[in-house]
C-alpha atoms as a PDB file:
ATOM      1  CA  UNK A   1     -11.083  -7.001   2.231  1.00  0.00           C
ATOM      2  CA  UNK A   2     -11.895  -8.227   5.497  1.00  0.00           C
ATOM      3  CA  UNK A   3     -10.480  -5.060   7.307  1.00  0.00           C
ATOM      4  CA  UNK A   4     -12.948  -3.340   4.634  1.00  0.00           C
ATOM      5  CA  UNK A   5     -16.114  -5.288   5.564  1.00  0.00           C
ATOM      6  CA  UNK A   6     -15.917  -4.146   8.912  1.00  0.00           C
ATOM      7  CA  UNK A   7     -16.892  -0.660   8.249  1.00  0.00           C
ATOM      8  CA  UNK A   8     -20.414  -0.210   8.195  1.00  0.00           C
ATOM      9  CA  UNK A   9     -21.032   1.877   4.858  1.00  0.00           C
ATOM     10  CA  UNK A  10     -19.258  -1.102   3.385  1.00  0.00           C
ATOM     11  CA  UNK A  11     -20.729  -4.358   5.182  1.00  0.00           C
ATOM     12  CA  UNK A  12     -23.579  -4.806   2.677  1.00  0.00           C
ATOM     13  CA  UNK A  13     -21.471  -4.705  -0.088  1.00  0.00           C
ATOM     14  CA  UNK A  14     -20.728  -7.052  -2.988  1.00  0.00           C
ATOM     15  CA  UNK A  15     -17.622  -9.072  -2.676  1.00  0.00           C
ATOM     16  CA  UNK A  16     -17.161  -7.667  -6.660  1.00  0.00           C
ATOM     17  CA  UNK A  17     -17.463  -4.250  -5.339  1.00  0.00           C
ATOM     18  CA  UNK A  18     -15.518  -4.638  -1.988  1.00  0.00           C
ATOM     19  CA  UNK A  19     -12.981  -5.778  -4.667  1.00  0.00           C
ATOM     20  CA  UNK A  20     -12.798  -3.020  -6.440  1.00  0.00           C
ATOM     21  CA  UNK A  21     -13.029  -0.907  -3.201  1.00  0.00           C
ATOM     22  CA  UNK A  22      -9.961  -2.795  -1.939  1.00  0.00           C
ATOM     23  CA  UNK A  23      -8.043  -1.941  -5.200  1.00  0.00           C
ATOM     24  CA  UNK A  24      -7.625   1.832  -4.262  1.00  0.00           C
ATOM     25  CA  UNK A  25      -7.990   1.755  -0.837  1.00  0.00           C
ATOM     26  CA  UNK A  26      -4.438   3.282   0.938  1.00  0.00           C
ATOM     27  CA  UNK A  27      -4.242   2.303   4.744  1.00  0.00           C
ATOM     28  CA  UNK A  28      -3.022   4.791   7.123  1.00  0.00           C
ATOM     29  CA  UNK A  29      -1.869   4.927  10.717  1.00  0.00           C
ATOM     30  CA  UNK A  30      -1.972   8.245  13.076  1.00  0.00           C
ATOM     31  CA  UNK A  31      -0.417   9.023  16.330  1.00  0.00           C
ATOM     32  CA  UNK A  32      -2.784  10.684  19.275  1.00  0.00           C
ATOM     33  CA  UNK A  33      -3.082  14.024  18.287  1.00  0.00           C
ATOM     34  CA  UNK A  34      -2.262  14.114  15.149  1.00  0.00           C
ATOM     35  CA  UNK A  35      -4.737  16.354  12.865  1.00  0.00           C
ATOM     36  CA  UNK A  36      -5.726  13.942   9.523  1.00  0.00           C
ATOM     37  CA  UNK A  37      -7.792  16.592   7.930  1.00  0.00           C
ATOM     38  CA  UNK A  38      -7.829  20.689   7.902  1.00  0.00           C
ATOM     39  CA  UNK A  39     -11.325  22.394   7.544  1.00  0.00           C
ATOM     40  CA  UNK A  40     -10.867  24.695   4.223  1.00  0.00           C
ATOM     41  CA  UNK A  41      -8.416  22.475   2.431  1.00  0.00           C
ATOM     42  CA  UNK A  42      -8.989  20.957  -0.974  1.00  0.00           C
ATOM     43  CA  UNK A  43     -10.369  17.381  -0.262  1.00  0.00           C
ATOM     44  CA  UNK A  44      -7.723  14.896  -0.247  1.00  0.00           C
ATOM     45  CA  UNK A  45      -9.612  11.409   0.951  1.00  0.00           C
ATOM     46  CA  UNK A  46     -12.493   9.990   2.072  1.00  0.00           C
ATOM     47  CA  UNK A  47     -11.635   8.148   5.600  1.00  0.00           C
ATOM     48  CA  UNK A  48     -13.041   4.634   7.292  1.00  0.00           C
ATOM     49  CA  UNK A  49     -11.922   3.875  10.951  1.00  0.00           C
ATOM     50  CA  UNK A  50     -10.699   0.547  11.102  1.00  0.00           C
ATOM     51  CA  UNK A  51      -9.167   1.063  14.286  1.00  0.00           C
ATOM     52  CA  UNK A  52      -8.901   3.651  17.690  1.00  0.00           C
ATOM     53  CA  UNK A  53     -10.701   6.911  17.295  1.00  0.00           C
ATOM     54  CA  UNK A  54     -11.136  10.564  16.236  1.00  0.00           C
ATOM     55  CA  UNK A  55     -12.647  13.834  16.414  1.00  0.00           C
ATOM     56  CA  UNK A  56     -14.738  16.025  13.882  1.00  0.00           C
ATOM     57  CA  UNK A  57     -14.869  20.025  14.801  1.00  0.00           C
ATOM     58  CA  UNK A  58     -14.743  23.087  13.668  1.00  0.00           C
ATOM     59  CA  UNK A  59     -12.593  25.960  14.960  1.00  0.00           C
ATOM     60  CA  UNK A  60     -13.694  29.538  15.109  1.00  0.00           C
ATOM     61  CA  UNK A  61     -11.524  32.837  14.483  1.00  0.00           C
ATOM     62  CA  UNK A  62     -11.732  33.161  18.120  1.00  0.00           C
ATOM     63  CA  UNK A  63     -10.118  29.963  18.890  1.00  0.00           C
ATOM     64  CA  UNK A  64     -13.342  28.481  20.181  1.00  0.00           C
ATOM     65  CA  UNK A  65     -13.992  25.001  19.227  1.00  0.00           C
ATOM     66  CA  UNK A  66     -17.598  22.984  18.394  1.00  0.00           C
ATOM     67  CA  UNK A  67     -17.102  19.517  18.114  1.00  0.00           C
ATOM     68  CA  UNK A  68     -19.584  17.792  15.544  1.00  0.00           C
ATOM     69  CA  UNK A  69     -18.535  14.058  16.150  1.00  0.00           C
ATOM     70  CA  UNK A  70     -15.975  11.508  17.913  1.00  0.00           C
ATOM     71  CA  UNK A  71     -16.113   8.161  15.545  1.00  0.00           C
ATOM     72  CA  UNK A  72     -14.846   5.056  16.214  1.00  0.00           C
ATOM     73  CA  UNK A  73     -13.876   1.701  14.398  1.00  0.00           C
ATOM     74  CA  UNK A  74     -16.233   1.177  11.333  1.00  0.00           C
ATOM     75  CA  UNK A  75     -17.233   4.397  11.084  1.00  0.00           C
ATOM     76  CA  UNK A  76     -16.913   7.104   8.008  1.00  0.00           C
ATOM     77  CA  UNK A  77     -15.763  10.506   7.661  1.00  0.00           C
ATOM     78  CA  UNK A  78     -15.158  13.167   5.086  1.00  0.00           C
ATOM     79  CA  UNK A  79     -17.372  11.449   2.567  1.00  0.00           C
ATOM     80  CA  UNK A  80     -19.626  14.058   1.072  1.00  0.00           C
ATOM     81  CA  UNK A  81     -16.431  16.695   0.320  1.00  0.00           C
ATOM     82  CA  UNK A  82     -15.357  14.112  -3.200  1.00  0.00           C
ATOM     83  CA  UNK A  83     -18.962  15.008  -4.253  1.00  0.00           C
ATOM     84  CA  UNK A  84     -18.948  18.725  -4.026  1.00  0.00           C
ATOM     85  CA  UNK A  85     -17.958  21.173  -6.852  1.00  0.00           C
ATOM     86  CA  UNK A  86     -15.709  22.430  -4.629  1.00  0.00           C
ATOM     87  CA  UNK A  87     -14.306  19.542  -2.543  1.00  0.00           C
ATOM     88  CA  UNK A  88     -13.240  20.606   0.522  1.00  0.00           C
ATOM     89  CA  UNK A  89     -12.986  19.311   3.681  1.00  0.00           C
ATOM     90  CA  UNK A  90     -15.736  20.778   6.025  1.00  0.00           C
ATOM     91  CA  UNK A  91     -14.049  20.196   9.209  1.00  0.00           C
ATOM     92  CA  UNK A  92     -10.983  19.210  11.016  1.00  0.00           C
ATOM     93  CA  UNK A  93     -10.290  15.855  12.110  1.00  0.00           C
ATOM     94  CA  UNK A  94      -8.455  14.731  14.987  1.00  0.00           C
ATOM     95  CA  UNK A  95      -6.749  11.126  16.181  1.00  0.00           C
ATOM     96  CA  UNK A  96      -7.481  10.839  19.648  1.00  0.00           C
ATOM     97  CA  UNK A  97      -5.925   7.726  20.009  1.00  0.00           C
ATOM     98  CA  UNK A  98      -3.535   5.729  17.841  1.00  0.00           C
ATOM     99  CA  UNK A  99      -5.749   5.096  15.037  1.00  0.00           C
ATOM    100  CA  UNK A 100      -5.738   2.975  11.594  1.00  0.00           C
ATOM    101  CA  UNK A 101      -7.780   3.816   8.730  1.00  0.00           C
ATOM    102  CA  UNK A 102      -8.408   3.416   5.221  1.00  0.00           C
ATOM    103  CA  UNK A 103      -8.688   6.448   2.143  1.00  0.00           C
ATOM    104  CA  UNK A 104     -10.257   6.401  -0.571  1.00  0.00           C
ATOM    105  CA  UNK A 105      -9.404   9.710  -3.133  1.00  0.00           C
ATOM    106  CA  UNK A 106     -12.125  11.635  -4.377  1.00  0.00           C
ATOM    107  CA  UNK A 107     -12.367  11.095  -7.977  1.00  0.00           C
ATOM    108  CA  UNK A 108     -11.483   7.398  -6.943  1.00  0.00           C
ATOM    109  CA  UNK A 109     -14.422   7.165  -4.987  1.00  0.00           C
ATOM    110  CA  UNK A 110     -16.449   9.179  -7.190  1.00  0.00           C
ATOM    111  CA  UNK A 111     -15.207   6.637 -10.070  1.00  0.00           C
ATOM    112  CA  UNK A 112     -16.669   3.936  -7.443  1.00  0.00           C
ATOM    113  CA  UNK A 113     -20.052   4.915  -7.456  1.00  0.00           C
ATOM    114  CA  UNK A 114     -20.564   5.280 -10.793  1.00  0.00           C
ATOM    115  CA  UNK A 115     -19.830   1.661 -11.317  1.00  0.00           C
ATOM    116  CA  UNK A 116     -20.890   0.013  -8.192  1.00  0.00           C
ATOM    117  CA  UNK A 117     -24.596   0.854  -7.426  1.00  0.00           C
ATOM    118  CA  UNK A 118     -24.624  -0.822  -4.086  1.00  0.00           C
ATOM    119  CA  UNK A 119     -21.800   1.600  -3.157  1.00  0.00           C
ATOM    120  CA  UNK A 120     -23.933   4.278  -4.108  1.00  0.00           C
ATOM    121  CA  UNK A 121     -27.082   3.273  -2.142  1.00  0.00           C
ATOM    122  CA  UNK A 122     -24.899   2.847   0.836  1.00  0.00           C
ATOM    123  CA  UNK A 123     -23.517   6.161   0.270  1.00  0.00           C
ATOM    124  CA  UNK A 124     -26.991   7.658   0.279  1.00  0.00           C
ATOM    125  CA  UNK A 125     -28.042   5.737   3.433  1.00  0.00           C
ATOM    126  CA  UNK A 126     -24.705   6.937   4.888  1.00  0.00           C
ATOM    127  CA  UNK A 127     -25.832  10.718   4.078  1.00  0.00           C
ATOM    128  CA  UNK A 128     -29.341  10.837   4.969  1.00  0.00           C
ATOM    129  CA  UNK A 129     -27.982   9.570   8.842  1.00  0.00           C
ATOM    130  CA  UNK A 130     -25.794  12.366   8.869  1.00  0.00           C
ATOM    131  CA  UNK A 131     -27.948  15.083   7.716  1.00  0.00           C
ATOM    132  CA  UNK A 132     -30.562  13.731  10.561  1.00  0.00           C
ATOM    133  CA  UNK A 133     -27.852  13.812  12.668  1.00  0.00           C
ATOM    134  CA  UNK A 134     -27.190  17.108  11.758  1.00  0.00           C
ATOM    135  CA  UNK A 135     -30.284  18.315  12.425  1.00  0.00           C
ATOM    136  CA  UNK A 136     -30.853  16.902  15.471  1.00  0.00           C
ATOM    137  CA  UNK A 137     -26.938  18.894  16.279  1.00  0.00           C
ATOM    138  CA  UNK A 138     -28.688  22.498  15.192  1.00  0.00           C
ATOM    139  CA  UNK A 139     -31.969  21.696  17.142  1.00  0.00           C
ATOM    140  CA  UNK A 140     -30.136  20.888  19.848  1.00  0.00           C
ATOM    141  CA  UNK A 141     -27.568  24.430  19.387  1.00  0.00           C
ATOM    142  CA  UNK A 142     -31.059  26.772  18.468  1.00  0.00           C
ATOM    143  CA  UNK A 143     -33.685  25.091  20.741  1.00  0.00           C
ATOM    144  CA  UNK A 144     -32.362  23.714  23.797  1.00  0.00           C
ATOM    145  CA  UNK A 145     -30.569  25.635  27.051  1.00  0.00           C
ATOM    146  CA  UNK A 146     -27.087  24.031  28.291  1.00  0.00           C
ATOM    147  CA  UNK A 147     -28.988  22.376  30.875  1.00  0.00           C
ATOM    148  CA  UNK A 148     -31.366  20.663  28.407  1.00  0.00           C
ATOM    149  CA  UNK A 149     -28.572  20.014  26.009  1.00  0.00           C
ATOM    150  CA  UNK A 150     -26.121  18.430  29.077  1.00  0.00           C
ATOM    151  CA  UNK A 151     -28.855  16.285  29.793  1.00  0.00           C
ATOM    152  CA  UNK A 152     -29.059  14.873  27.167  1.00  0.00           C
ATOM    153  CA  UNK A 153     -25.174  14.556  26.242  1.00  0.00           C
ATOM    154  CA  UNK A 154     -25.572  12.552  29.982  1.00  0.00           C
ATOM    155  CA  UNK A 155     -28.101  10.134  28.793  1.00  0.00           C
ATOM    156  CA  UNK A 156     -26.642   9.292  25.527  1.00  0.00           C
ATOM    157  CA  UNK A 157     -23.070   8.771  26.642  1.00  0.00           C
ATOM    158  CA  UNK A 158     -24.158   6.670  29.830  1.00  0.00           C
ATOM    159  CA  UNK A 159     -26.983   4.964  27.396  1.00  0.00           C
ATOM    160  CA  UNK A 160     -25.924   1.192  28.205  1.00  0.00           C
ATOM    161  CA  UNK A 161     -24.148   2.036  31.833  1.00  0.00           C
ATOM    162  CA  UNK A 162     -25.028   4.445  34.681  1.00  0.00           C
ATOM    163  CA  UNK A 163     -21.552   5.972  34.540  1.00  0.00           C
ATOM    164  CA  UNK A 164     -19.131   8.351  32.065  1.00  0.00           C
ATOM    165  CA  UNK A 165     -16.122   7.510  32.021  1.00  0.00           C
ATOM    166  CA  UNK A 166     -12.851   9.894  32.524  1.00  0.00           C
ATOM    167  CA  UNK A 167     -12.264   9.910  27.903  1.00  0.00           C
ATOM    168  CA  UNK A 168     -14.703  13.183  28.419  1.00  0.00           C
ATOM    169  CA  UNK A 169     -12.650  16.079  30.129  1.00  0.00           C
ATOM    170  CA  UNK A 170     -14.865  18.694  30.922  1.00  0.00           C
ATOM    171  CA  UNK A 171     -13.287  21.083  28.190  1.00  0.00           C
ATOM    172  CA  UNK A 172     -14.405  18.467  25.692  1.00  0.00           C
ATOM    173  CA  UNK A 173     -17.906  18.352  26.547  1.00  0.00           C
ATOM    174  CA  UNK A 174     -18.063  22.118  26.315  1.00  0.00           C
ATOM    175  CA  UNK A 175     -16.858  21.794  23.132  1.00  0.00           C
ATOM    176  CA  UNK A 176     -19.566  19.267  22.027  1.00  0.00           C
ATOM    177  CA  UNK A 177     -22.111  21.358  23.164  1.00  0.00           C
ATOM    178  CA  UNK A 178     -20.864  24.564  22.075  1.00  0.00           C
ATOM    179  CA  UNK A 179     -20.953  26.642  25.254  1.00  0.00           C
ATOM    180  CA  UNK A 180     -17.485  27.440  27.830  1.00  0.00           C
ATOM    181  CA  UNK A 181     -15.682  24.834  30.346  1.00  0.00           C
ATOM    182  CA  UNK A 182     -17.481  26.902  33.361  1.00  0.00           C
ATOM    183  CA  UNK A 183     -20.495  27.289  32.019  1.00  0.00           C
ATOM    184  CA  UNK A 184     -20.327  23.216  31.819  1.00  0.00           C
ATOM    185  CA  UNK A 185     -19.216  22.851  35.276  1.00  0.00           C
ATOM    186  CA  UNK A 186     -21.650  25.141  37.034  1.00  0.00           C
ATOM    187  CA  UNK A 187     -24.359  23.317  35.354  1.00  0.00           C
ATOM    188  CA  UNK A 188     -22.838  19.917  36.392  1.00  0.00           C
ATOM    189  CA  UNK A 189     -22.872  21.213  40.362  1.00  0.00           C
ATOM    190  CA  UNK A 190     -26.344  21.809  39.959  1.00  0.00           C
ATOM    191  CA  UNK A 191     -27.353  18.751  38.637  1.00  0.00           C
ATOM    192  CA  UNK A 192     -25.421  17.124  41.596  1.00  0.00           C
ATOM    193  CA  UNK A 193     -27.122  19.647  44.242  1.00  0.00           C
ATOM    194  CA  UNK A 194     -30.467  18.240  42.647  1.00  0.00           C
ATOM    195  CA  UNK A 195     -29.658  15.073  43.237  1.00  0.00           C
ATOM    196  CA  UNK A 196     -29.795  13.711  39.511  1.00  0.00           C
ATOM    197  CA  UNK A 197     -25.922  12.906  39.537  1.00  0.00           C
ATOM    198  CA  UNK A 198     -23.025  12.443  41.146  1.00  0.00           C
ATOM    199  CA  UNK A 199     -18.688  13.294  40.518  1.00  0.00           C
ATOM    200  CA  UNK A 200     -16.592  10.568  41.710  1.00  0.00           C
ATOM    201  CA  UNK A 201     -13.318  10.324  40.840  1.00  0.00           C
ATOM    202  CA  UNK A 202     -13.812  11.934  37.710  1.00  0.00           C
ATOM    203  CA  UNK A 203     -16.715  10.087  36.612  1.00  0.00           C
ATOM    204  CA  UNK A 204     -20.153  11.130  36.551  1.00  0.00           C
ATOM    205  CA  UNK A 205     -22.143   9.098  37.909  1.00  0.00           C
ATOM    206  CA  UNK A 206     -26.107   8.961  36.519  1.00  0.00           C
ATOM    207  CA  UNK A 207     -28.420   8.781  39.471  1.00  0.00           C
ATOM    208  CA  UNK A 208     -31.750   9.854  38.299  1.00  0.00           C
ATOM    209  CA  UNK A 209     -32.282   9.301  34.607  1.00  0.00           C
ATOM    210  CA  UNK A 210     -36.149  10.552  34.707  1.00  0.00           C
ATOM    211  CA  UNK A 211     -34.739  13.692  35.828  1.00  0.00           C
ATOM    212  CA  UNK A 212     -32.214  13.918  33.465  1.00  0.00           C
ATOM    213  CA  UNK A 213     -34.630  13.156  30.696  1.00  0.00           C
ATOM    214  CA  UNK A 214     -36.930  15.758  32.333  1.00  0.00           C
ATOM    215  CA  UNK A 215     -33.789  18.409  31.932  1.00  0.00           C
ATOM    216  CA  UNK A 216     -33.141  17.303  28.498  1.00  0.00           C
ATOM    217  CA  UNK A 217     -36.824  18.316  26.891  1.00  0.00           C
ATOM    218  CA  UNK A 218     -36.076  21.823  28.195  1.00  0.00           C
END
């Protein structure tokens, strides 16, 4: 139970209801790499990060991947699938580092909510942030140019530092953003040719965040 409480859609819970949570909860452990989920397959769990980190994305027939997420410890994933008529998963999902989690089955969770109705209001909380945040994801894919979108990725990734660290590889933020590795690169060269960053050592190093915000309305 204490592992439990620190995920976030279950924080506010009832210690009846984190009970009860606890009871079907399975925990699981995955080595770096190793896919937890396939996009198209009949929904097996509902997962919450207790510990390292993964990846949501999709993959196209072309081989051509968009990244929709990379969660960390307390965070959610797969939880809308157990409510759908046809319950599958939406997208694949990733370990990208040695990572612990807990499942929770479908009709288990589904079972949950029908009993627990703070579980269900965090559930709804939990899916209202995701649908904003997956609005804000097709804005950003319909609305914005790579520049405006890399921008952006900049600013929210270096949000509490002036610096990105080396966990982004160039092919990843490509990915994110939905455009090519070169395409990412050529943009990043201009931004440091305008002076609003700089590559060291491969970090990226923020040096004018007024111009990157400037970039990232466009």
């Amino acid at each position: 139970m204490e592992s439990l409480r620190q995920i976030a859609l279950f924080a506010g819970l009832t210690n009846a209801t984190l009970d009860q949570v606890a009871a079907v909860a399975v925990r699981h452990t995955y080595a770096p790499g190793e896919i937890i989920l396939l996009a198209g397959e009949p929904c097996s769990m509902a997962g919450f990060i207790v510990q390292g980190e993964v990846r949501i994305y999709r993959l196209a027939a072309s081989g051509r991947e968009q990244v929709l997420a990379r969660l960390g410890p307390g965070a959610a994933f797969n939880t809308v699938p157990p409510f759908r008529p046809e319950g599958r998963n939406p997208a694949n999902v990733q370990a990208l580092t040695e990572t612990t989690l807990y499942s929770l089955p479908g009709a288990a969770l589904r079972d949950l909510v029908r009993r627990c109705p703070d579980l269900a209001l965090a559930l709804l909380e939990d899916f209202a942030a995701r649908l904003e945040q997956f609005t804000d994801l097709v804005e950003d894919l319909a609305l914005r140019s790579v520049r405006g979108r890399l921008a952006r990725f900049l600013l929210e990734q270096a949000a509490a530092a002036d610096a990105i660290t080396p966990r982004w590889t160039q092919d990843e933020i490509a990915a994110r953003l939905g455009t090519v590795r070169d395409v990412v690169g050529r943009t990043l060269r201009a931004f440091c040719d305008a002076g609003l960053i700089r590559l060291e050592r491969q970090r990226i190093i923020l040096l004018d965040r007024a111009g990157l915000e400037a970039e990232a309305s466009n």
